[in-house]
PDB file of N, CA and C in Angstrom:
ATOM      1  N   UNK A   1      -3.492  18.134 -15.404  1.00  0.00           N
ATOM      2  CA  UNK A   1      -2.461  17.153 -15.639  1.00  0.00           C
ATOM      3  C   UNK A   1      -2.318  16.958 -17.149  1.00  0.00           C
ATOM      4  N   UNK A   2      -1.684  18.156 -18.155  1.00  0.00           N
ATOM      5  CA  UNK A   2      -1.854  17.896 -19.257  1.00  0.00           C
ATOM      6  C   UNK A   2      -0.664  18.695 -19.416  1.00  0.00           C
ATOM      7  N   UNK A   3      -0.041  18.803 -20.763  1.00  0.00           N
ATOM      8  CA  UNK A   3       0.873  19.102 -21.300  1.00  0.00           C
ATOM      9  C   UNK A   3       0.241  20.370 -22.442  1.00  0.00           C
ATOM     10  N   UNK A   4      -0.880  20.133 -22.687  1.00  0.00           N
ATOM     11  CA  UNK A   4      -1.615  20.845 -23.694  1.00  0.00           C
ATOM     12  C   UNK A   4      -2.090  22.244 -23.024  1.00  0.00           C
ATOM     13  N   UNK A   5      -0.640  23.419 -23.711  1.00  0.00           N
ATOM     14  CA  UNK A   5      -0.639  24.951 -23.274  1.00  0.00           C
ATOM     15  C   UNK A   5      -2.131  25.724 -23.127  1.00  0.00           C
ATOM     16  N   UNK A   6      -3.035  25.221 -24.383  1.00  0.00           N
ATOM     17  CA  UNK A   6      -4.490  25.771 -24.441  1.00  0.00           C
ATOM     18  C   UNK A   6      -5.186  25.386 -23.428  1.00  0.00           C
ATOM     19  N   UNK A   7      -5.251  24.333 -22.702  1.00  0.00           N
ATOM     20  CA  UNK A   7      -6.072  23.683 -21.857  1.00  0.00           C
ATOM     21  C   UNK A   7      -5.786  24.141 -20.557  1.00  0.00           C
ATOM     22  N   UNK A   8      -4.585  24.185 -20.342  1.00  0.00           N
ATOM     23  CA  UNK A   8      -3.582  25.088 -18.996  1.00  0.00           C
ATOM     24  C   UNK A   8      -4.042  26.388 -18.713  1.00  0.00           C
ATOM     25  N   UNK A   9      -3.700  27.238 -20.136  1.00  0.00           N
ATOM     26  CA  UNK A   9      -3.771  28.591 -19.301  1.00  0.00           C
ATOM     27  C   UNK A   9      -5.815  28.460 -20.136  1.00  0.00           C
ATOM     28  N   UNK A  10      -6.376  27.999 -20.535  1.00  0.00           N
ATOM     29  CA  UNK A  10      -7.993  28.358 -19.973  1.00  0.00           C
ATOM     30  C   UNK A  10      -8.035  27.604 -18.853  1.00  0.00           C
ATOM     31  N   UNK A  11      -7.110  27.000 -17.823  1.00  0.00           N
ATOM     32  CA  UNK A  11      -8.141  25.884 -16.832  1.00  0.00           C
ATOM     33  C   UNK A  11      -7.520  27.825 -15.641  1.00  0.00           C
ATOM     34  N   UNK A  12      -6.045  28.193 -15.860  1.00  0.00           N
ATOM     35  CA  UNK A  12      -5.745  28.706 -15.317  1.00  0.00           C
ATOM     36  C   UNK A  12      -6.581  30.262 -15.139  1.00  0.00           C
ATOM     37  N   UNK A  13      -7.173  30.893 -16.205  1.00  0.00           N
ATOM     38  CA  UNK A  13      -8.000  31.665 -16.284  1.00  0.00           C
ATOM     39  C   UNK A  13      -9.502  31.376 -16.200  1.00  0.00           C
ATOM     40  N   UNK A  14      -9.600  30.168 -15.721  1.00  0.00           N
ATOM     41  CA  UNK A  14     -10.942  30.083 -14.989  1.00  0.00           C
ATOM     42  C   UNK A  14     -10.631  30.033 -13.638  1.00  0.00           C
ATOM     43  N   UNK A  15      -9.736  29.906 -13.238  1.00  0.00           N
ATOM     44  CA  UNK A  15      -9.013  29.735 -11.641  1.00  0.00           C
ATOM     45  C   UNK A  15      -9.140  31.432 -11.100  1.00  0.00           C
ATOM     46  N   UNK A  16      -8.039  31.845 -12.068  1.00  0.00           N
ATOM     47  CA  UNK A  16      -8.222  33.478 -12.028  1.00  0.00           C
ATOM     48  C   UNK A  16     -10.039  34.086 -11.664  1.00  0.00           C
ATOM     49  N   UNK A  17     -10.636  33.728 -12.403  1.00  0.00           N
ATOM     50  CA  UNK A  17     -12.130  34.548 -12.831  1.00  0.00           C
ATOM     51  C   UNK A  17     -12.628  34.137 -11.377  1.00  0.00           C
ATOM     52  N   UNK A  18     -12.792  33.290 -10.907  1.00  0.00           N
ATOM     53  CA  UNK A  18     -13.724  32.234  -9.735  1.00  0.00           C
ATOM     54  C   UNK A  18     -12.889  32.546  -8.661  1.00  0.00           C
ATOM     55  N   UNK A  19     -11.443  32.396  -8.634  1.00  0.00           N
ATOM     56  CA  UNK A  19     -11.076  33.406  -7.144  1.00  0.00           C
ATOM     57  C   UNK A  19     -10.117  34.308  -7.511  1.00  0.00           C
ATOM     58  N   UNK A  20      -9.959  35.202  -8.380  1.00  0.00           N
ATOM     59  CA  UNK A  20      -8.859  36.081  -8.266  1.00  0.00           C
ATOM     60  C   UNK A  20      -7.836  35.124  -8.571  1.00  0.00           C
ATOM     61  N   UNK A  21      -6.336  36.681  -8.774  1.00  0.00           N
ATOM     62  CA  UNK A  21      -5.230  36.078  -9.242  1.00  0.00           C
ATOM     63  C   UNK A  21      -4.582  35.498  -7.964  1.00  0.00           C
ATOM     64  N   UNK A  22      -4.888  35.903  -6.841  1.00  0.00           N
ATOM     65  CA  UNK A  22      -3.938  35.751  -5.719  1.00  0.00           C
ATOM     66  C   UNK A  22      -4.654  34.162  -5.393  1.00  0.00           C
ATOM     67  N   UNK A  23      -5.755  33.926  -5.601  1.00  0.00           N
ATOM     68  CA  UNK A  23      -6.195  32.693  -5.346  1.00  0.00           C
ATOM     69  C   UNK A  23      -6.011  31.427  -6.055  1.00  0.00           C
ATOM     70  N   UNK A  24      -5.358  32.047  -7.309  1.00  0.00           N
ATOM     71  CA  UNK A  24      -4.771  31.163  -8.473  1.00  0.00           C
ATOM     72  C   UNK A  24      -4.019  31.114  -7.716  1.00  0.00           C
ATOM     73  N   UNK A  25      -2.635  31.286  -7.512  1.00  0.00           N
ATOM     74  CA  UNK A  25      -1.678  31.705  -7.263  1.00  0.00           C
ATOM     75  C   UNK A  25      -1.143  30.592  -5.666  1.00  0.00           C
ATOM     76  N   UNK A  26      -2.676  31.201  -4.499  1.00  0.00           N
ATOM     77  CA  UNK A  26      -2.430  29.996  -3.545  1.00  0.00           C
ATOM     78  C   UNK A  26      -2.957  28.451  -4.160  1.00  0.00           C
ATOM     79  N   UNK A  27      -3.735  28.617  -4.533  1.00  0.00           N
ATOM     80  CA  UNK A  27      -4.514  27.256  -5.390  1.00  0.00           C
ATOM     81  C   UNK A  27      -2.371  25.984  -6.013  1.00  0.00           C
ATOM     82  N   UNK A  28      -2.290  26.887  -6.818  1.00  0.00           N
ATOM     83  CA  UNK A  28      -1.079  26.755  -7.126  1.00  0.00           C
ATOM     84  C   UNK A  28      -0.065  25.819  -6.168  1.00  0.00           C
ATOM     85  N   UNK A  29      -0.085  26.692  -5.476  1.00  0.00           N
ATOM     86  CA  UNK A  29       1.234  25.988  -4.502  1.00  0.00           C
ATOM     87  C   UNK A  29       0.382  25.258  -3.391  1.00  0.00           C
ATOM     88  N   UNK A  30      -0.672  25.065  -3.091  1.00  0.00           N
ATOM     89  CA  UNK A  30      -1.092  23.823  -2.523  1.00  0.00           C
ATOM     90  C   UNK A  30      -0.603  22.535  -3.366  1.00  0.00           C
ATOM     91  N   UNK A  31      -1.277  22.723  -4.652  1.00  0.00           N
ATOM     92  CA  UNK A  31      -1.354  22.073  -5.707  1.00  0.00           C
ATOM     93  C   UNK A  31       0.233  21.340  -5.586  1.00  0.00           C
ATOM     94  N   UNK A  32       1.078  22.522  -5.753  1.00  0.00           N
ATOM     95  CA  UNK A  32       2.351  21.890  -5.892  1.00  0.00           C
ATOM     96  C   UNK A  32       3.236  21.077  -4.892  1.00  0.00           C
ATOM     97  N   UNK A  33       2.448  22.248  -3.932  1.00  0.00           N
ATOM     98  CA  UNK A  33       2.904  21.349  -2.210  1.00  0.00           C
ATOM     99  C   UNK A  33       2.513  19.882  -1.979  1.00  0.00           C
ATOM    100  N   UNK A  34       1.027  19.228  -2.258  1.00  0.00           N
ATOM    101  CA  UNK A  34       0.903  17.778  -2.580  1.00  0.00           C
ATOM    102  C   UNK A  34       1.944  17.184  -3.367  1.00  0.00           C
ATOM    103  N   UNK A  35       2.508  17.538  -4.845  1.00  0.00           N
ATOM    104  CA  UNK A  35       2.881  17.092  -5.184  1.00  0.00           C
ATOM    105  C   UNK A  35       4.466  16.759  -4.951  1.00  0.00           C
ATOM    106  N   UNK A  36       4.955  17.956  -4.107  1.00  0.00           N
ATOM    107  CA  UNK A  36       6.409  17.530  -3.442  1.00  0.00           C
ATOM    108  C   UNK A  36       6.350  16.950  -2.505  1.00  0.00           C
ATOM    109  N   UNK A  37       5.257  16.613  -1.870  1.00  0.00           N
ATOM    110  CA  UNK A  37       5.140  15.102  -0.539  1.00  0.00           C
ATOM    111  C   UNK A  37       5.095  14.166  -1.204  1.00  0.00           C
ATOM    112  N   UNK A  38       4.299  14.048  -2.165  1.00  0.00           N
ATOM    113  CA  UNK A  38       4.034  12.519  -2.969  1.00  0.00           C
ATOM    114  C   UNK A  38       5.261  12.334  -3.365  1.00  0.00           C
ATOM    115  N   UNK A  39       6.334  13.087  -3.989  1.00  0.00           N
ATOM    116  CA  UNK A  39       7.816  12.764  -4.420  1.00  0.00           C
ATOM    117  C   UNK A  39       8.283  12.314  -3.534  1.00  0.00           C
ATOM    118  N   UNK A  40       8.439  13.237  -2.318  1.00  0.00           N
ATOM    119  CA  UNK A  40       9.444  12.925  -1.141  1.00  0.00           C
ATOM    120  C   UNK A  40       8.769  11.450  -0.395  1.00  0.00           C
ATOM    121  N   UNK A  41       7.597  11.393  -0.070  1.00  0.00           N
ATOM    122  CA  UNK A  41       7.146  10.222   0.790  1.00  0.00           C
ATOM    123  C   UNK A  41       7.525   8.771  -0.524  1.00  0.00           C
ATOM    124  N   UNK A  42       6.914   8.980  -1.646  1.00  0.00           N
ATOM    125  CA  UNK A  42       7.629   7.771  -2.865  1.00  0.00           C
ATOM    126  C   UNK A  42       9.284   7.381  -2.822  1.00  0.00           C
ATOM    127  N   UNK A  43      10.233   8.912  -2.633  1.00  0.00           N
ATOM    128  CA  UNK A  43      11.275   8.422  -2.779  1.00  0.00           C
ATOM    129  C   UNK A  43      11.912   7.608  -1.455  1.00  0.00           C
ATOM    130  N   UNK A  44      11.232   8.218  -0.309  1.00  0.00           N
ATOM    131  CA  UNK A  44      12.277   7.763   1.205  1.00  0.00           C
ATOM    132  C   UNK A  44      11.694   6.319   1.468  1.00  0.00           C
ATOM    133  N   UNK A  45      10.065   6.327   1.210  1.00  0.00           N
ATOM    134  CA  UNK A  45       9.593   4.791   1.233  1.00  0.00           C
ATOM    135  C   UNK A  45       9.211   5.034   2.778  1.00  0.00           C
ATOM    136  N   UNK A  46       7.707   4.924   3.003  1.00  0.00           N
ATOM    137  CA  UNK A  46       6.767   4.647   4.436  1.00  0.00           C
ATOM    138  C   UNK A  46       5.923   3.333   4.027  1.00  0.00           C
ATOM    139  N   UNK A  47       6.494   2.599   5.115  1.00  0.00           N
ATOM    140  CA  UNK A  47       6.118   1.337   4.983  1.00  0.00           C
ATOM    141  C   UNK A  47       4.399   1.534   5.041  1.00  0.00           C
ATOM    142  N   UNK A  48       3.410   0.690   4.660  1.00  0.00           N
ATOM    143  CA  UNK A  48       2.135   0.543   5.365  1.00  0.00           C
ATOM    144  C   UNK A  48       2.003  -0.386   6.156  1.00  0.00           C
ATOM    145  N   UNK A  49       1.173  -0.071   7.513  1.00  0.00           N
ATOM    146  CA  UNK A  49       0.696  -1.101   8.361  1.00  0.00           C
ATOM    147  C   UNK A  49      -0.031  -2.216   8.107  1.00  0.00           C
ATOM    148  N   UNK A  50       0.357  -3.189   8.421  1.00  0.00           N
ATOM    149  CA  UNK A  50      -0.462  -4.711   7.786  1.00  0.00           C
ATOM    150  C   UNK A  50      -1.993  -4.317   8.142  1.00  0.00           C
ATOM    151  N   UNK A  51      -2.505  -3.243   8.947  1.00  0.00           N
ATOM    152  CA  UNK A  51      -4.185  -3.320   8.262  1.00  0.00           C
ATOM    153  C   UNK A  51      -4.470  -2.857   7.205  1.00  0.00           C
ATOM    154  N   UNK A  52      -3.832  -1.818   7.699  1.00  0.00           N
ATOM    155  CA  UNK A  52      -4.092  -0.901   5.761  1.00  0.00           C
ATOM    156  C   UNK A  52      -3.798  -1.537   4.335  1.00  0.00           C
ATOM    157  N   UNK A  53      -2.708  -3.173   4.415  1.00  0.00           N
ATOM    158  CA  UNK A  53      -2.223  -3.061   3.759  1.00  0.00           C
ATOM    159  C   UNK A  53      -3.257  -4.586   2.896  1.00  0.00           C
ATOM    160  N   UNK A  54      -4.060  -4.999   4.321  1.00  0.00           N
ATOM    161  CA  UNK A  54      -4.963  -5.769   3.845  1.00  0.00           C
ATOM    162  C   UNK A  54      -5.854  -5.125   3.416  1.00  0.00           C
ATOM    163  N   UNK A  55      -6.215  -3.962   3.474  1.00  0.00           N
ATOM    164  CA  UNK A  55      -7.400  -3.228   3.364  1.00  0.00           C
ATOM    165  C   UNK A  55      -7.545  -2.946   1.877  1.00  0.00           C
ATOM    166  N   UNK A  56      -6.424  -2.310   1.279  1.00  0.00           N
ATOM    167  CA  UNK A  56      -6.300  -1.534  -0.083  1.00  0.00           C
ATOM    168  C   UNK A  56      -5.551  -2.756  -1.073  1.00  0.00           C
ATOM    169  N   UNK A  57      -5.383  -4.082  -0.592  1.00  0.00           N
ATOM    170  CA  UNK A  57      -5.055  -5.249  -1.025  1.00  0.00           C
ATOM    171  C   UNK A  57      -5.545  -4.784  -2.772  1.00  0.00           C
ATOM    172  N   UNK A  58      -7.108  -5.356  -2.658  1.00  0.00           N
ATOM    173  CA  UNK A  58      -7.787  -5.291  -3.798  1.00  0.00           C
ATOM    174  C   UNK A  58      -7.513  -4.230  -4.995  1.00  0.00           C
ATOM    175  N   UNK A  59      -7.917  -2.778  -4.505  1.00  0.00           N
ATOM    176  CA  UNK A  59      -7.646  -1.691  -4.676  1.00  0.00           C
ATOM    177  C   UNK A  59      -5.904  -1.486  -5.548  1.00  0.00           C
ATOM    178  N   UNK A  60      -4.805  -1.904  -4.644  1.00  0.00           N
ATOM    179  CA  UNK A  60      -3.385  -1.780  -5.463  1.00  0.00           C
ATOM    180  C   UNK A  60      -3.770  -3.062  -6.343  1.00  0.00           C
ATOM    181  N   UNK A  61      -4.107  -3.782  -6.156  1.00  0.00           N
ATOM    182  CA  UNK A  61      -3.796  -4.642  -7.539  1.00  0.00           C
ATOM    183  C   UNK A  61      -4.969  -4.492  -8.460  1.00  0.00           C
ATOM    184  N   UNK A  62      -6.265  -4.108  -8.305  1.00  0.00           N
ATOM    185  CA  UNK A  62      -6.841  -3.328  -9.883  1.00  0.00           C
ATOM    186  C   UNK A  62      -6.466  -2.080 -10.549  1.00  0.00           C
ATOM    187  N   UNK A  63      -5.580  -1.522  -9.154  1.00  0.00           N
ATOM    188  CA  UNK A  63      -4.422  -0.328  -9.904  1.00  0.00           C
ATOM    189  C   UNK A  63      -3.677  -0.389 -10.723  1.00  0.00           C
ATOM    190  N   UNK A  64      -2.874  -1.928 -10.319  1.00  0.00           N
ATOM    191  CA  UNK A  64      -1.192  -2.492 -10.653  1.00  0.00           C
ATOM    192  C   UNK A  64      -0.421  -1.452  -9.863  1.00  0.00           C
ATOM    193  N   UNK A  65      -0.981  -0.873  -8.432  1.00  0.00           N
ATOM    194  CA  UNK A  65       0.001  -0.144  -7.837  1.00  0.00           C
ATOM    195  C   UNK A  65       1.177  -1.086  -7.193  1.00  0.00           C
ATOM    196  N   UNK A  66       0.748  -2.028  -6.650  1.00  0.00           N
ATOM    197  CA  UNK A  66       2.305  -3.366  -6.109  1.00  0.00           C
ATOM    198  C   UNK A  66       3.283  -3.520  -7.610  1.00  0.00           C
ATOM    199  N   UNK A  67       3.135  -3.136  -9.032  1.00  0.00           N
ATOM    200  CA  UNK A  67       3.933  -3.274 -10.099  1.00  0.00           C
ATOM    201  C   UNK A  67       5.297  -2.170 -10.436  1.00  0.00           C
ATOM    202  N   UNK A  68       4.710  -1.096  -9.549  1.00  0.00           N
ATOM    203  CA  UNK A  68       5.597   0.391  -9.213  1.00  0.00           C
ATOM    204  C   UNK A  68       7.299  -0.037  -8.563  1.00  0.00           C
ATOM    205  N   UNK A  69       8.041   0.461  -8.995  1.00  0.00           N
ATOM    206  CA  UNK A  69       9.243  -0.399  -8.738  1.00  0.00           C
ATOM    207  C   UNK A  69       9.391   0.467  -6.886  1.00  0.00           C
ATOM    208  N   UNK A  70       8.738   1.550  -6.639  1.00  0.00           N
ATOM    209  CA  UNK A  70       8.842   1.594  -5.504  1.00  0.00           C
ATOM    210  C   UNK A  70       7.627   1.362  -4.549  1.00  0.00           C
ATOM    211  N   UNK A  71       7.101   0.175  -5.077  1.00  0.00           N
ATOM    212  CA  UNK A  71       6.343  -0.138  -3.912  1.00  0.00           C
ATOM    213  C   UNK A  71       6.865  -0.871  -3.133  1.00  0.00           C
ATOM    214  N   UNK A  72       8.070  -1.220  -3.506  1.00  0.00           N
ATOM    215  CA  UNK A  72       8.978  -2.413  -2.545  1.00  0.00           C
ATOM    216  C   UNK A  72       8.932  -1.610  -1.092  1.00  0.00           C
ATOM    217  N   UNK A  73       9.154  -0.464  -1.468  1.00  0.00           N
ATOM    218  CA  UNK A  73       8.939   0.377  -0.046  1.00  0.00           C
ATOM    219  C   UNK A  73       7.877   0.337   1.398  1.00  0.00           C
ATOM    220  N   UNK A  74       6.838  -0.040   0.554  1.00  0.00           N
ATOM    221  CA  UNK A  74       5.335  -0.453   0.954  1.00  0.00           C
ATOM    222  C   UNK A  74       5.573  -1.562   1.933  1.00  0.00           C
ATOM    223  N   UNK A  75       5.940  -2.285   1.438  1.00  0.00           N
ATOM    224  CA  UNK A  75       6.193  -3.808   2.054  1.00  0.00           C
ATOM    225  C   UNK A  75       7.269  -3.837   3.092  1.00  0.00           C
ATOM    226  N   UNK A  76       7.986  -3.074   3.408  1.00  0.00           N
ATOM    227  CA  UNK A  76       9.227  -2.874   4.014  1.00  0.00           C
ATOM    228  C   UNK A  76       8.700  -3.270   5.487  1.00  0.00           C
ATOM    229  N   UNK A  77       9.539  -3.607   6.133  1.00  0.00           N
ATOM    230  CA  UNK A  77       8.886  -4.203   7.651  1.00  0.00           C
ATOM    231  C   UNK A  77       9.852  -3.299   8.381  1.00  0.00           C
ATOM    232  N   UNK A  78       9.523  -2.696   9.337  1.00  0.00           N
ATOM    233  CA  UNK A  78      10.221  -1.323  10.215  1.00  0.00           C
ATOM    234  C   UNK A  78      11.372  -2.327  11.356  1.00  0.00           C
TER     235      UNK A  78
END
């Protein structure tokens, strides 16, 4: 999670060395595949169930995750 090209392609050529290129490669698009659910589930908005939502109470607010302009989503009642 960096912007810094040196740090990328050595994290990426240790990926390479430890499983091959093809394993970079799936490594990769897992990688990326999480990250197009986390977009898509952030943008459409899945409410959480009032246990869960007592549960991670603590947790989002030493985050400041309830401060996210789409957590309104969170709260949404079905």
């Amino acid at each position: 999670m960096t912007r810094d090209e040196s740090l990328l392609a050595n994290a990426r050529q240790n990926l390479v060395d430890a499983m091959g290129i093809e394993g970079m490669l799936e490594a990769s698009g897992v990688a990326g595949n999480f990250q197009r659910m986390v977009r898509i589930a952030d943008c459409i908005g899945i409410p959480v169930d009032d246990a869960r939502l007592e549960a991670t109470a603590p947790v989002r607010e030493a985050l400041g995750l309830n401060e996210f302009h789409s957590a309104q989503n969170t709260f949404k009642k079905q």
